[in-house]
Structure formats: structure tokens, C-alpha cells
PDB file of N, CA and C in Angstrom:
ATOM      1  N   UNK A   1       0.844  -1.176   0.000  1.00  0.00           N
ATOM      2  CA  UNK A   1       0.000   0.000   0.000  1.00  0.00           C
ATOM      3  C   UNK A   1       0.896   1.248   0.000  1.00  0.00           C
ATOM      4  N   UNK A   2       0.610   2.140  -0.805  1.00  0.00           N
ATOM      5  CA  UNK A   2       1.416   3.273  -0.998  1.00  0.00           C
ATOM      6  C   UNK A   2       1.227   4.512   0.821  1.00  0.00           C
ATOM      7  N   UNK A   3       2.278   4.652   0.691  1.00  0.00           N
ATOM      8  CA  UNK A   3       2.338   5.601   1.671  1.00  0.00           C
ATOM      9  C   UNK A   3       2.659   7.159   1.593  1.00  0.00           C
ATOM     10  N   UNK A   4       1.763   7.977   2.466  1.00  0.00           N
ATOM     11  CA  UNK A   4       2.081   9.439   2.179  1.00  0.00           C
ATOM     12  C   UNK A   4       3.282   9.879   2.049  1.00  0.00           C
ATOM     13  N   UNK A   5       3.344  11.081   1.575  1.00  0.00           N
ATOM     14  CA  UNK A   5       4.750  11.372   1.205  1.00  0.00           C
ATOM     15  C   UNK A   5       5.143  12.884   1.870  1.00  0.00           C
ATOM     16  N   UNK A   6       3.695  13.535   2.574  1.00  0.00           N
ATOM     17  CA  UNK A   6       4.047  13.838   3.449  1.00  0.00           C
ATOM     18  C   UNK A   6       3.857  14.329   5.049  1.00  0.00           C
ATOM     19  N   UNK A   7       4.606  14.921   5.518  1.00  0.00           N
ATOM     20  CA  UNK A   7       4.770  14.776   6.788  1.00  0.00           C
ATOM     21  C   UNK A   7       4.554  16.184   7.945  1.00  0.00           C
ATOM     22  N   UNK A   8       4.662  15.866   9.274  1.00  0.00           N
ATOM     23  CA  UNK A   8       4.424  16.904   9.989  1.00  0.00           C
ATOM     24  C   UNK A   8       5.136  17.911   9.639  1.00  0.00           C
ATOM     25  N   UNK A   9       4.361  19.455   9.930  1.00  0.00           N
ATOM     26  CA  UNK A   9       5.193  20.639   9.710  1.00  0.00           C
ATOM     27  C   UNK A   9       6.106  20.671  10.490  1.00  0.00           C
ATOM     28  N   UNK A  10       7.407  21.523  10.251  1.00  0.00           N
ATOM     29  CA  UNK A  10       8.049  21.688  11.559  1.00  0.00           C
ATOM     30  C   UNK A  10       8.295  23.253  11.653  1.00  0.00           C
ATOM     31  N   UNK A  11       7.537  24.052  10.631  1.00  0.00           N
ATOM     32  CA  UNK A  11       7.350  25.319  10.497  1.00  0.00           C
ATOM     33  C   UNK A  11       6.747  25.727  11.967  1.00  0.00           C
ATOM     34  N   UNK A  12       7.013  27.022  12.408  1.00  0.00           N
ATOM     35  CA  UNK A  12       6.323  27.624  13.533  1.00  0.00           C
ATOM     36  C   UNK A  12       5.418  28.733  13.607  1.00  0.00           C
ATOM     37  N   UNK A  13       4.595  28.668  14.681  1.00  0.00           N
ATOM     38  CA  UNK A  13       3.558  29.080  14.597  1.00  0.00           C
ATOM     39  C   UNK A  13       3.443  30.443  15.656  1.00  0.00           C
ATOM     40  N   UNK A  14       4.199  31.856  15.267  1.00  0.00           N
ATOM     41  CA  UNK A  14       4.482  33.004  16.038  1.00  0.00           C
ATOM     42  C   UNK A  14       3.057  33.358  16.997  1.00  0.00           C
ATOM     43  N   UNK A  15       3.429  32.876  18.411  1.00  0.00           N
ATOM     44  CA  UNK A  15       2.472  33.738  19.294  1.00  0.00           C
ATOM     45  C   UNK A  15       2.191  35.082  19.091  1.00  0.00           C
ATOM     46  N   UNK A  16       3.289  35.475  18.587  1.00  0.00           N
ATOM     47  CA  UNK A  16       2.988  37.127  18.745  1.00  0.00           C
ATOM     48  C   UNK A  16       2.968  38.176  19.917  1.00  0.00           C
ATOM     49  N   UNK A  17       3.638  37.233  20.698  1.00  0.00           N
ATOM     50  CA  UNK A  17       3.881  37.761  22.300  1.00  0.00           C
ATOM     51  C   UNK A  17       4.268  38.849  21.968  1.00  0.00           C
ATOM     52  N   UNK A  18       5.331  39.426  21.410  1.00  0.00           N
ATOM     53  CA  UNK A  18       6.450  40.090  21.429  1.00  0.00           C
ATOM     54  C   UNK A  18       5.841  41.535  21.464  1.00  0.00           C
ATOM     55  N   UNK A  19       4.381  41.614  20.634  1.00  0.00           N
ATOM     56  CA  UNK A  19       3.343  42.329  20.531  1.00  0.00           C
ATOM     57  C   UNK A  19       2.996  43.323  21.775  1.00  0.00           C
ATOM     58  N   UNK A  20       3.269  42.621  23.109  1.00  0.00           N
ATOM     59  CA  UNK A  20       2.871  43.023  24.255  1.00  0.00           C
ATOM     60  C   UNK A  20       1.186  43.466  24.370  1.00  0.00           C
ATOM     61  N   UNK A  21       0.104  42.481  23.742  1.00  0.00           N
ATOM     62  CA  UNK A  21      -1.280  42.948  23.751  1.00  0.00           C
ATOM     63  C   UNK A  21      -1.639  42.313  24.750  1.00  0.00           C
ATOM     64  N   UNK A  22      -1.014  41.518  24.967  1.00  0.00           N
ATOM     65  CA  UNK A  22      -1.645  40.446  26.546  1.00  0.00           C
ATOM     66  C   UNK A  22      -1.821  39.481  26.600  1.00  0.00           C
ATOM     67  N   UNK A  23      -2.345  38.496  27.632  1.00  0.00           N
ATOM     68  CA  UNK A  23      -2.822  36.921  27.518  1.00  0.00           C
ATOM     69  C   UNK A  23      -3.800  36.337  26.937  1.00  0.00           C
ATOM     70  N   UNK A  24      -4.939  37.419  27.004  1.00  0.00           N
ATOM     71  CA  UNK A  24      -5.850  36.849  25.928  1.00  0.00           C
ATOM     72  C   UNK A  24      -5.584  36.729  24.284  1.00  0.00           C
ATOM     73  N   UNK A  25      -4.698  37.912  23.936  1.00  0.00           N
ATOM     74  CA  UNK A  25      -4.135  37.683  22.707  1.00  0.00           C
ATOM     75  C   UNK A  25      -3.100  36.451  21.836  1.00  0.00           C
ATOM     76  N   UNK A  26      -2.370  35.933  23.284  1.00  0.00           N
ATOM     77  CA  UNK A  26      -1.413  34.942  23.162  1.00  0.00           C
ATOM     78  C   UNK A  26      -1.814  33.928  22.693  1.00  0.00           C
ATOM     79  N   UNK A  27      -2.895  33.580  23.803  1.00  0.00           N
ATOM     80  CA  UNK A  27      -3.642  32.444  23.783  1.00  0.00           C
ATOM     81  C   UNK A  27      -4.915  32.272  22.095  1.00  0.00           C
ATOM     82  N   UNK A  28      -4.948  33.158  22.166  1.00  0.00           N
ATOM     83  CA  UNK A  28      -6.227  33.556  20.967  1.00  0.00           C
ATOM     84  C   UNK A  28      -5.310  33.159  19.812  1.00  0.00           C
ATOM     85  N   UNK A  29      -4.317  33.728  19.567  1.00  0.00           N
ATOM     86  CA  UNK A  29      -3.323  34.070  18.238  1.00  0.00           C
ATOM     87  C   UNK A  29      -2.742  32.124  18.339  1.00  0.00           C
ATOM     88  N   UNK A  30      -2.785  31.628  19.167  1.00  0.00           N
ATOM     89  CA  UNK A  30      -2.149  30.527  19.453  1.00  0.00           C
ATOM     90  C   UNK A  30      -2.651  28.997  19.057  1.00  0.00           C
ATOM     91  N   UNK A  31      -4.007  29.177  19.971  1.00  0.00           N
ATOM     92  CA  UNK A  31      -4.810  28.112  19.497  1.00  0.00           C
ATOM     93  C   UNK A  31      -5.984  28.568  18.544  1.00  0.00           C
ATOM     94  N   UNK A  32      -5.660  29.368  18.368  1.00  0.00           N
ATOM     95  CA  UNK A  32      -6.826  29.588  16.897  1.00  0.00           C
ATOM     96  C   UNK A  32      -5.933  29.899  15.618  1.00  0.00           C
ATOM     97  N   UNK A  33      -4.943  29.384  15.764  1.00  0.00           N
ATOM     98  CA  UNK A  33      -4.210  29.687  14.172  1.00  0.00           C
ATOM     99  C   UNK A  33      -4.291  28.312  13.233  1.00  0.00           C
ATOM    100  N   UNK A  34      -4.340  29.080  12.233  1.00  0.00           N
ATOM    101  CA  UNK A  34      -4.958  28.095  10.912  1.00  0.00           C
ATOM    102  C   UNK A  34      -4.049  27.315  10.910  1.00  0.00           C
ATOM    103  N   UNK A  35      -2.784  27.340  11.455  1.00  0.00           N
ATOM    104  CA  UNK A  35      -1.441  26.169  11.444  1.00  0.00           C
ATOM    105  C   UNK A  35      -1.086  25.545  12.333  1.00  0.00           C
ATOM    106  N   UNK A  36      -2.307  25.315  13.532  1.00  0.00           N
ATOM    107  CA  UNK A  36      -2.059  24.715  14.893  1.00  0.00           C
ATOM    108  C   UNK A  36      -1.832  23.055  14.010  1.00  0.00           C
ATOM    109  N   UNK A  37      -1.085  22.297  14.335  1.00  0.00           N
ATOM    110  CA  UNK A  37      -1.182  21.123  14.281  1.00  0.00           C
ATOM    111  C   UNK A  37      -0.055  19.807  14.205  1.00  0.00           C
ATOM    112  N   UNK A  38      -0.040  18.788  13.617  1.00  0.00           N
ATOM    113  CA  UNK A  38       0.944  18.160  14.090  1.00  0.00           C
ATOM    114  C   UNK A  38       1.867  18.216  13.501  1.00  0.00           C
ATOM    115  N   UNK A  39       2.731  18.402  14.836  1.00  0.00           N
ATOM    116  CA  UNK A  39       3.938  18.754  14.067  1.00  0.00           C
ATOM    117  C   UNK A  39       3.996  20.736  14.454  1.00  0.00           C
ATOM    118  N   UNK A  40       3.714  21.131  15.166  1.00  0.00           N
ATOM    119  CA  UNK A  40       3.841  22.499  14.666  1.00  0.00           C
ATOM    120  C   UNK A  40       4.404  23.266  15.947  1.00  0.00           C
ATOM    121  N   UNK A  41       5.501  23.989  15.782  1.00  0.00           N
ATOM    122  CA  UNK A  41       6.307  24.534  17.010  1.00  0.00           C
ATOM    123  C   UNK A  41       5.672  25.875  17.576  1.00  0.00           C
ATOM    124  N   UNK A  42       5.445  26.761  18.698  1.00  0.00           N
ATOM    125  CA  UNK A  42       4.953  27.586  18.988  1.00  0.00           C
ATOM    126  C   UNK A  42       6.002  28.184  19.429  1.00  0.00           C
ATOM    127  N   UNK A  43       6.398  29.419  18.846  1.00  0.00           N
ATOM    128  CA  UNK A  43       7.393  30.573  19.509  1.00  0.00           C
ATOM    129  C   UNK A  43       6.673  31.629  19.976  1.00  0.00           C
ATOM    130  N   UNK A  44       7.396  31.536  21.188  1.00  0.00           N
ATOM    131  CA  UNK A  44       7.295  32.836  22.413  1.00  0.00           C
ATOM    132  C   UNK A  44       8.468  33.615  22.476  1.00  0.00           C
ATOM    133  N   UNK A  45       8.562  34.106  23.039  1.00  0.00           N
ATOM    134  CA  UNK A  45       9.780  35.057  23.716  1.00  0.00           C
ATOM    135  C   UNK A  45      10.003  35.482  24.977  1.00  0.00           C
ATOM    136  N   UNK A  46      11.160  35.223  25.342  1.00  0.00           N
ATOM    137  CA  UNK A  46      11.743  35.477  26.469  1.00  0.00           C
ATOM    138  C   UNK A  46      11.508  36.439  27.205  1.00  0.00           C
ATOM    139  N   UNK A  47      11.571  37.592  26.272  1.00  0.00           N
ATOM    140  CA  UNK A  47      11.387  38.987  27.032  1.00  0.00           C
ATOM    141  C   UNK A  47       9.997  39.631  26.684  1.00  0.00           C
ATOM    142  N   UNK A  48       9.125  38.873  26.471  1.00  0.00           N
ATOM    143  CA  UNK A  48       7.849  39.170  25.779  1.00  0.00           C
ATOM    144  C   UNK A  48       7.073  39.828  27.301  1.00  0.00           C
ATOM    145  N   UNK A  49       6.347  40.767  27.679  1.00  0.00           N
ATOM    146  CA  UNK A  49       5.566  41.298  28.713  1.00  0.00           C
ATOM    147  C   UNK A  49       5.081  40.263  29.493  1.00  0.00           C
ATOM    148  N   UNK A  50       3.575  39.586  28.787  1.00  0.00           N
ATOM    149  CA  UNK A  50       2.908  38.535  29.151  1.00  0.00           C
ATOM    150  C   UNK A  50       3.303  37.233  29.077  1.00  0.00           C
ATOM    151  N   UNK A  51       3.996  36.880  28.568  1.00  0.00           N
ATOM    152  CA  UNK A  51       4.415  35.403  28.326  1.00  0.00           C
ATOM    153  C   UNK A  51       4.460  34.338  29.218  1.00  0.00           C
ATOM    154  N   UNK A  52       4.988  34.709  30.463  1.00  0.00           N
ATOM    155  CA  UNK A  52       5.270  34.360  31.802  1.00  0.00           C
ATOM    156  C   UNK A  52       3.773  34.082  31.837  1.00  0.00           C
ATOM    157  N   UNK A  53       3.108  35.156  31.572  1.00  0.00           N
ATOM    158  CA  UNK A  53       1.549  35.031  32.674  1.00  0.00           C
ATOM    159  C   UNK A  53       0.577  34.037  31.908  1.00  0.00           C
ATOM    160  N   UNK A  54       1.113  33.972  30.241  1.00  0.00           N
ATOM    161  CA  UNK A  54      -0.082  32.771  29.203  1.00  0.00           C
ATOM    162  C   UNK A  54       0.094  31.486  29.877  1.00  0.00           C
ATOM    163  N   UNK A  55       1.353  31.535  29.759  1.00  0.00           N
ATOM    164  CA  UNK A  55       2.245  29.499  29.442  1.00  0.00           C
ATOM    165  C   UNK A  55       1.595  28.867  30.041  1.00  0.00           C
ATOM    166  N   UNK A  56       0.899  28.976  31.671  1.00  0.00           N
ATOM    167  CA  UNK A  56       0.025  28.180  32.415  1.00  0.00           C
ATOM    168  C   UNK A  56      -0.871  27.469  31.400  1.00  0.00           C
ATOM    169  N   UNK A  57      -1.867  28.653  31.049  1.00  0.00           N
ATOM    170  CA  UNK A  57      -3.410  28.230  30.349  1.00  0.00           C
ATOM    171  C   UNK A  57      -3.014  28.077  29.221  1.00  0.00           C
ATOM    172  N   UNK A  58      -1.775  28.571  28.430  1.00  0.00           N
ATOM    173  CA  UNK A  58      -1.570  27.662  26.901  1.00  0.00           C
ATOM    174  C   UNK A  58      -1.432  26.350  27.090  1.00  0.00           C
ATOM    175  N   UNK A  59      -0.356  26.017  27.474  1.00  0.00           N
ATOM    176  CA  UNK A  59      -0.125  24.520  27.717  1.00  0.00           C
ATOM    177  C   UNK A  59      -1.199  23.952  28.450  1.00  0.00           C
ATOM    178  N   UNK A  60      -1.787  23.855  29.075  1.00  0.00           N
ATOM    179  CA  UNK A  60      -2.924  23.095  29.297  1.00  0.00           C
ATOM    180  C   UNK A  60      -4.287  22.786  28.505  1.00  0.00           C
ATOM    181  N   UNK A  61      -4.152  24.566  27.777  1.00  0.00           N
ATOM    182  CA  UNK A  61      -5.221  24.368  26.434  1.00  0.00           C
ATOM    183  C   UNK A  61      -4.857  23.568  25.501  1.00  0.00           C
ATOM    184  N   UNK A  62      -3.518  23.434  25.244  1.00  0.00           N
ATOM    185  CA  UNK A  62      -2.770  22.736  24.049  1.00  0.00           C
ATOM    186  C   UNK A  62      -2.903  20.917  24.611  1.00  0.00           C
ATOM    187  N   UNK A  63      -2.371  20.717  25.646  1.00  0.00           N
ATOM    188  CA  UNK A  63      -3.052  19.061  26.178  1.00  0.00           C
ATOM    189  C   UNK A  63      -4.374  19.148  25.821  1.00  0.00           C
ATOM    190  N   UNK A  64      -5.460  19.817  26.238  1.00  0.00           N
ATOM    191  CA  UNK A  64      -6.701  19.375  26.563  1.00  0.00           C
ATOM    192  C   UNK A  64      -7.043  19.566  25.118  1.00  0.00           C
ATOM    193  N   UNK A  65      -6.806  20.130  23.640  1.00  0.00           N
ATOM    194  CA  UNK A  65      -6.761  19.624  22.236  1.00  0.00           C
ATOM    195  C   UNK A  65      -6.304  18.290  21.897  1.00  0.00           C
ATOM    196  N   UNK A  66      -5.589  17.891  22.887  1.00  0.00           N
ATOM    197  CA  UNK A  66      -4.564  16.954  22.401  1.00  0.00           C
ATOM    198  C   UNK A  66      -3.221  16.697  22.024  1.00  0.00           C
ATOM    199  N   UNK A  67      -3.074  17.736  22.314  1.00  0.00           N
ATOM    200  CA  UNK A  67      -1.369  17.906  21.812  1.00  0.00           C
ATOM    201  C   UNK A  67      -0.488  17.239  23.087  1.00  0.00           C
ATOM    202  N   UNK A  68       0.799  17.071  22.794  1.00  0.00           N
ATOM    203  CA  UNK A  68       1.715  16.568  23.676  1.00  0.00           C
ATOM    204  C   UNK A  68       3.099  17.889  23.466  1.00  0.00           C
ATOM    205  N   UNK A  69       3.649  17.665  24.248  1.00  0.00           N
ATOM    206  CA  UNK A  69       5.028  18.179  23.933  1.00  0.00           C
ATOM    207  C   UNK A  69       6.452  17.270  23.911  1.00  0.00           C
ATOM    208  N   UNK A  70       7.292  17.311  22.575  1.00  0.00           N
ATOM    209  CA  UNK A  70       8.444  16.681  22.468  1.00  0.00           C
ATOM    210  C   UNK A  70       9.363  18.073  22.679  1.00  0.00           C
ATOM    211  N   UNK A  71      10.752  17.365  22.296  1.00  0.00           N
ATOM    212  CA  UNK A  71      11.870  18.265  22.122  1.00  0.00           C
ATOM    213  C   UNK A  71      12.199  18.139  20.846  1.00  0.00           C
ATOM    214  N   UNK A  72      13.165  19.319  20.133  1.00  0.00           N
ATOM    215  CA  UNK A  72      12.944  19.688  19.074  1.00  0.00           C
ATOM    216  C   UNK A  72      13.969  18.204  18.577  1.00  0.00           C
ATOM    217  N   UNK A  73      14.238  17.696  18.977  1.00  0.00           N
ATOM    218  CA  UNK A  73      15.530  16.225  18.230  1.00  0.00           C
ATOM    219  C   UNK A  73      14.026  15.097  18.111  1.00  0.00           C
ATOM    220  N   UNK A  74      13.208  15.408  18.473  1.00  0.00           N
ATOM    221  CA  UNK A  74      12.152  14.243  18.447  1.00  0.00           C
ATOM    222  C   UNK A  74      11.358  14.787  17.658  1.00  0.00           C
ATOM    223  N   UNK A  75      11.091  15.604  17.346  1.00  0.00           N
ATOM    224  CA  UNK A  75       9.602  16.821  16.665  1.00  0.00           C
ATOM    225  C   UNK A  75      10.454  16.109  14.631  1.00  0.00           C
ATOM    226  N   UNK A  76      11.699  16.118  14.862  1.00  0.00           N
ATOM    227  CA  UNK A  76      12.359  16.318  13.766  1.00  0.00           C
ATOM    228  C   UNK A  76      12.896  15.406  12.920  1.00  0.00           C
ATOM    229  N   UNK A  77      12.580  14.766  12.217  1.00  0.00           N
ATOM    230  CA  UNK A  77      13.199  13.201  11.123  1.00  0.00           C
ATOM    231  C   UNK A  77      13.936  13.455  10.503  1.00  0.00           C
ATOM    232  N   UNK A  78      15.115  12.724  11.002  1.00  0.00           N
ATOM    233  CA  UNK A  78      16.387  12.661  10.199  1.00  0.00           C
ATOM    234  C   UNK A  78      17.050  12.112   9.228  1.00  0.00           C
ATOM    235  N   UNK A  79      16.582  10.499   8.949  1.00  0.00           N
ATOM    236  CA  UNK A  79      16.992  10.028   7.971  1.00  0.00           C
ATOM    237  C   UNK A  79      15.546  10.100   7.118  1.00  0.00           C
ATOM    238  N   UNK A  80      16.287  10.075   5.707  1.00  0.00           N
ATOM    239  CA  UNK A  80      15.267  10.181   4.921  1.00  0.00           C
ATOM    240  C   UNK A  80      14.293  11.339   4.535  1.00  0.00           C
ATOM    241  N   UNK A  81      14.634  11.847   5.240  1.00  0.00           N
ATOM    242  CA  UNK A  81      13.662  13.260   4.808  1.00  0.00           C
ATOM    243  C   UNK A  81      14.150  14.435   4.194  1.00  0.00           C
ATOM    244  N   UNK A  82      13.599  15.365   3.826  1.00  0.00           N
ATOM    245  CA  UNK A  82      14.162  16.961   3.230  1.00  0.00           C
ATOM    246  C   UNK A  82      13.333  17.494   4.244  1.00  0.00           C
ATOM    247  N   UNK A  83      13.165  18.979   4.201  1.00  0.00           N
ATOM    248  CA  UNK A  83      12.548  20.036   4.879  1.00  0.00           C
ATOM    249  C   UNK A  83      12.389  21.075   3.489  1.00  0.00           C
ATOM    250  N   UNK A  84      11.117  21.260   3.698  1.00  0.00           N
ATOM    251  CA  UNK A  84      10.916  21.827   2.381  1.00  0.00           C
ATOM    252  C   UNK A  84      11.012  24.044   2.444  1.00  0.00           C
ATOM    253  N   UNK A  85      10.785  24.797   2.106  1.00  0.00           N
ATOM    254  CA  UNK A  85      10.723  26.412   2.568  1.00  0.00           C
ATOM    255  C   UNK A  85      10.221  26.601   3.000  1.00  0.00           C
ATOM    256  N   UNK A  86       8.552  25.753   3.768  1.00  0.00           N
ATOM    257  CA  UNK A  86       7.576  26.096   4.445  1.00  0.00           C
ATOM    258  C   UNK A  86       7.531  25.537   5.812  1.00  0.00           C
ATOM    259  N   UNK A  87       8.997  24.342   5.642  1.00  0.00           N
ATOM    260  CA  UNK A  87       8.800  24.244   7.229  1.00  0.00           C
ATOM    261  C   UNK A  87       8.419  22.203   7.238  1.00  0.00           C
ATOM    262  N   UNK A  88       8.037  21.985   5.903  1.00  0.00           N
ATOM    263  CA  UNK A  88       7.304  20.640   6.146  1.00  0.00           C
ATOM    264  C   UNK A  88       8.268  19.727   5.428  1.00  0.00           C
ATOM    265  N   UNK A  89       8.053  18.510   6.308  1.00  0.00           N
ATOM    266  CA  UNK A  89       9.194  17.476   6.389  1.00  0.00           C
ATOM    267  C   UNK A  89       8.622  16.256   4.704  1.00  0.00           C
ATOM    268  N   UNK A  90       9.277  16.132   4.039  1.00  0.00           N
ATOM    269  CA  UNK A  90       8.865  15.361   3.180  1.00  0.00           C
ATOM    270  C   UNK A  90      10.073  13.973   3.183  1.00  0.00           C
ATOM    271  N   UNK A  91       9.539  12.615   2.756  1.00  0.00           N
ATOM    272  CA  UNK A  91       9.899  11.403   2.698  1.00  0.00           C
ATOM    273  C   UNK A  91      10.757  11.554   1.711  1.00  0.00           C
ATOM    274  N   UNK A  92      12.226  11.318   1.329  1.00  0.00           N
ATOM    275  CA  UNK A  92      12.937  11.311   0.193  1.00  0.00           C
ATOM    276  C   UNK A  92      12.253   9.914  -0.699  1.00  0.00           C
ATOM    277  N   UNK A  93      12.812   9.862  -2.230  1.00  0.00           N
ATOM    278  CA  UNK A  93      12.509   8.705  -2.590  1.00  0.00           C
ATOM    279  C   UNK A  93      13.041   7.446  -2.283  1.00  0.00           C
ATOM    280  N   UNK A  94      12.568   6.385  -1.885  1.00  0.00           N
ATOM    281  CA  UNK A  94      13.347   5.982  -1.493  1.00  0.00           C
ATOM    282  C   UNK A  94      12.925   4.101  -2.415  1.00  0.00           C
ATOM    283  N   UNK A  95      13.741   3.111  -2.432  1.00  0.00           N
ATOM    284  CA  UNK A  95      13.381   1.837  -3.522  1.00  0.00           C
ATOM    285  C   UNK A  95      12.792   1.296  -2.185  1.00  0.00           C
ATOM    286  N   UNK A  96      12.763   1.327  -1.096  1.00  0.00           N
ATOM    287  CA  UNK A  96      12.043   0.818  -0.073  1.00  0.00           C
ATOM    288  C   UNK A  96      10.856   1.280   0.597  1.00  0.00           C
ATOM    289  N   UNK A  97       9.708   0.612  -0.228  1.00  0.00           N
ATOM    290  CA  UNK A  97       8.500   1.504   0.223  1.00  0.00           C
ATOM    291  C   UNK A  97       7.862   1.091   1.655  1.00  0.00           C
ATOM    292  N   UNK A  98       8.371  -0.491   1.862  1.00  0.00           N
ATOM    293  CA  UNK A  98       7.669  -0.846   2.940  1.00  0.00           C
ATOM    294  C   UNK A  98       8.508  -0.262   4.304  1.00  0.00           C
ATOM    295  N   UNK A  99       9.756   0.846   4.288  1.00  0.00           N
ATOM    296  CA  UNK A  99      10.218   0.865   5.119  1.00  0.00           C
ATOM    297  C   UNK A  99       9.430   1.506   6.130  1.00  0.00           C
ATOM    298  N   UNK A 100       9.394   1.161   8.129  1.00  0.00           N
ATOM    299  CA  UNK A 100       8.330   2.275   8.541  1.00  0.00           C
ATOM    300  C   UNK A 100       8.264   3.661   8.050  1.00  0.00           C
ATOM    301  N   UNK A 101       7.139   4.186   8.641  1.00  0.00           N
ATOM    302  CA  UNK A 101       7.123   5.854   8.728  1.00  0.00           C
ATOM    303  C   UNK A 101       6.803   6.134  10.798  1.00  0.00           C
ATOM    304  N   UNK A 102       7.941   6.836  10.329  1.00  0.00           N
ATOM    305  CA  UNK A 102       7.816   7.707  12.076  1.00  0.00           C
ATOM    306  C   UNK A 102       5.962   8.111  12.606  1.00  0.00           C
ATOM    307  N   UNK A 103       5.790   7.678  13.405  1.00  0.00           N
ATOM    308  CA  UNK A 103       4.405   7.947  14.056  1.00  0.00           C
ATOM    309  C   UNK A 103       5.047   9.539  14.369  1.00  0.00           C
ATOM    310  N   UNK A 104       3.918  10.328  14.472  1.00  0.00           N
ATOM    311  CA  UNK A 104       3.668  11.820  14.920  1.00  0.00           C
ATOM    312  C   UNK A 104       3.507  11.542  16.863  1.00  0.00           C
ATOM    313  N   UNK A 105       3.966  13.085  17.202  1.00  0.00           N
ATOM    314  CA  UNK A 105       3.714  12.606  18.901  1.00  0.00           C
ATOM    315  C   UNK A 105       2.703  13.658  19.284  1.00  0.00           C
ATOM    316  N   UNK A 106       2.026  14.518  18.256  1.00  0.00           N
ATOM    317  CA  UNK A 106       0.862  15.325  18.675  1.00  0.00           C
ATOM    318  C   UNK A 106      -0.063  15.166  17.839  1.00  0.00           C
ATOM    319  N   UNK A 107      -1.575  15.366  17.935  1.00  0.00           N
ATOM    320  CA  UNK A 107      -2.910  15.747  17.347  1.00  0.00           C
ATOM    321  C   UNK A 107      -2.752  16.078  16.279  1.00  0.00           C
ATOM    322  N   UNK A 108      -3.675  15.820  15.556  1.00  0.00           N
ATOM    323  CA  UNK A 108      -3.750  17.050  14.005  1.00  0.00           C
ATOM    324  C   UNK A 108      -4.737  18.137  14.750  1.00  0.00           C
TER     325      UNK A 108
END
């Protein structure tokens, strides 16, 4: 059986903290973006105003979707793949079709 060819984004998905509009904005801009999904990294910032005060109720909103959290060496497939300009991981060709495919560790 043929298998997809491709794979989780690893493109990111800007909170927009940096903005300084607040927590409701973080959170809003965060889990309501058209690119929430598997596979998809969320950048904050360090020195962002609110940031400190979201992370509680993001991350818990982001579990209770379903999401999990990896680290970026796990989020990321190494053999066999390209990374394309948008961020998304594609399967090289390869003469071995039955080889596995990496399971995803978050939600679509």
C-alpha cells in the first residue's frame, strides 16, 4: 500500500507575544491559528511582557486539544527526509517503500 509522502510541519507558529497585547491575545493568536497542528512549534519570547503570565493556560489548552510536547531532536526526522521552505518534512525517494514511517507525537 502506498504511503504518504508527506509529513508533519516543523514550520512555527508566532504567538505574537512580542506584541505586548496580553494573555488573551497569546492564547487567541495561538490556538486559533490556521497552522495549529501536528507537528507544529509555537514561539514565544523570552522577554515578551505577558508570556510568563499565558504558558500556564496555553499549555494546558494545548493538552486538553490533544497535543503533547516533544523536544525539538524528536519533533524532527532525520533520515530520509528533506525540509521543504515552508517548514514541512517530506519522505525522500526511497526503492524501499515498505520501510516504517515515524508515528507523529501530537494531534492534528
Amino acid at each position: 500500500m502506498p504511503r504518504a509522502s508527506l509529513f508533519p510541519s516543523v514550520a512555527y507558529n508566532d504567538s505574537l507575544d512580542w506584541k505586548d497585547y496580553g494573555v488573551d491575545s497569546i492564547l487567541n493568536t495561538v490556538l486559533n491559528h490556521k497552522h495549529l497542528g501536528n507537528g507544529s512549534i509555537i514561539l514565544c519570547h523570552n522577554g515578551a511582557k505577558y508570556t510568563a503570565s499565558a504558558l500556564e493556560q496555553l499549555i494546558t489548552s494545548l493538552k486538553e486539544k490533544g497535543f503533547t510536547f516533544v523536544t525539538m531532536s524528536e519533533l524532527i526526522y532525520k533520515d530520509n527526509y528533506d525540509i521543504d521552505v515552508e517548514g514541512r518534512q517530506h519522505q525522500k525517494n526511497t526503492d524501499n517503500a515498505d520501510s516504517p514511517v515515524p508515528s507523529a507525537s501530537n494531534a492534528d
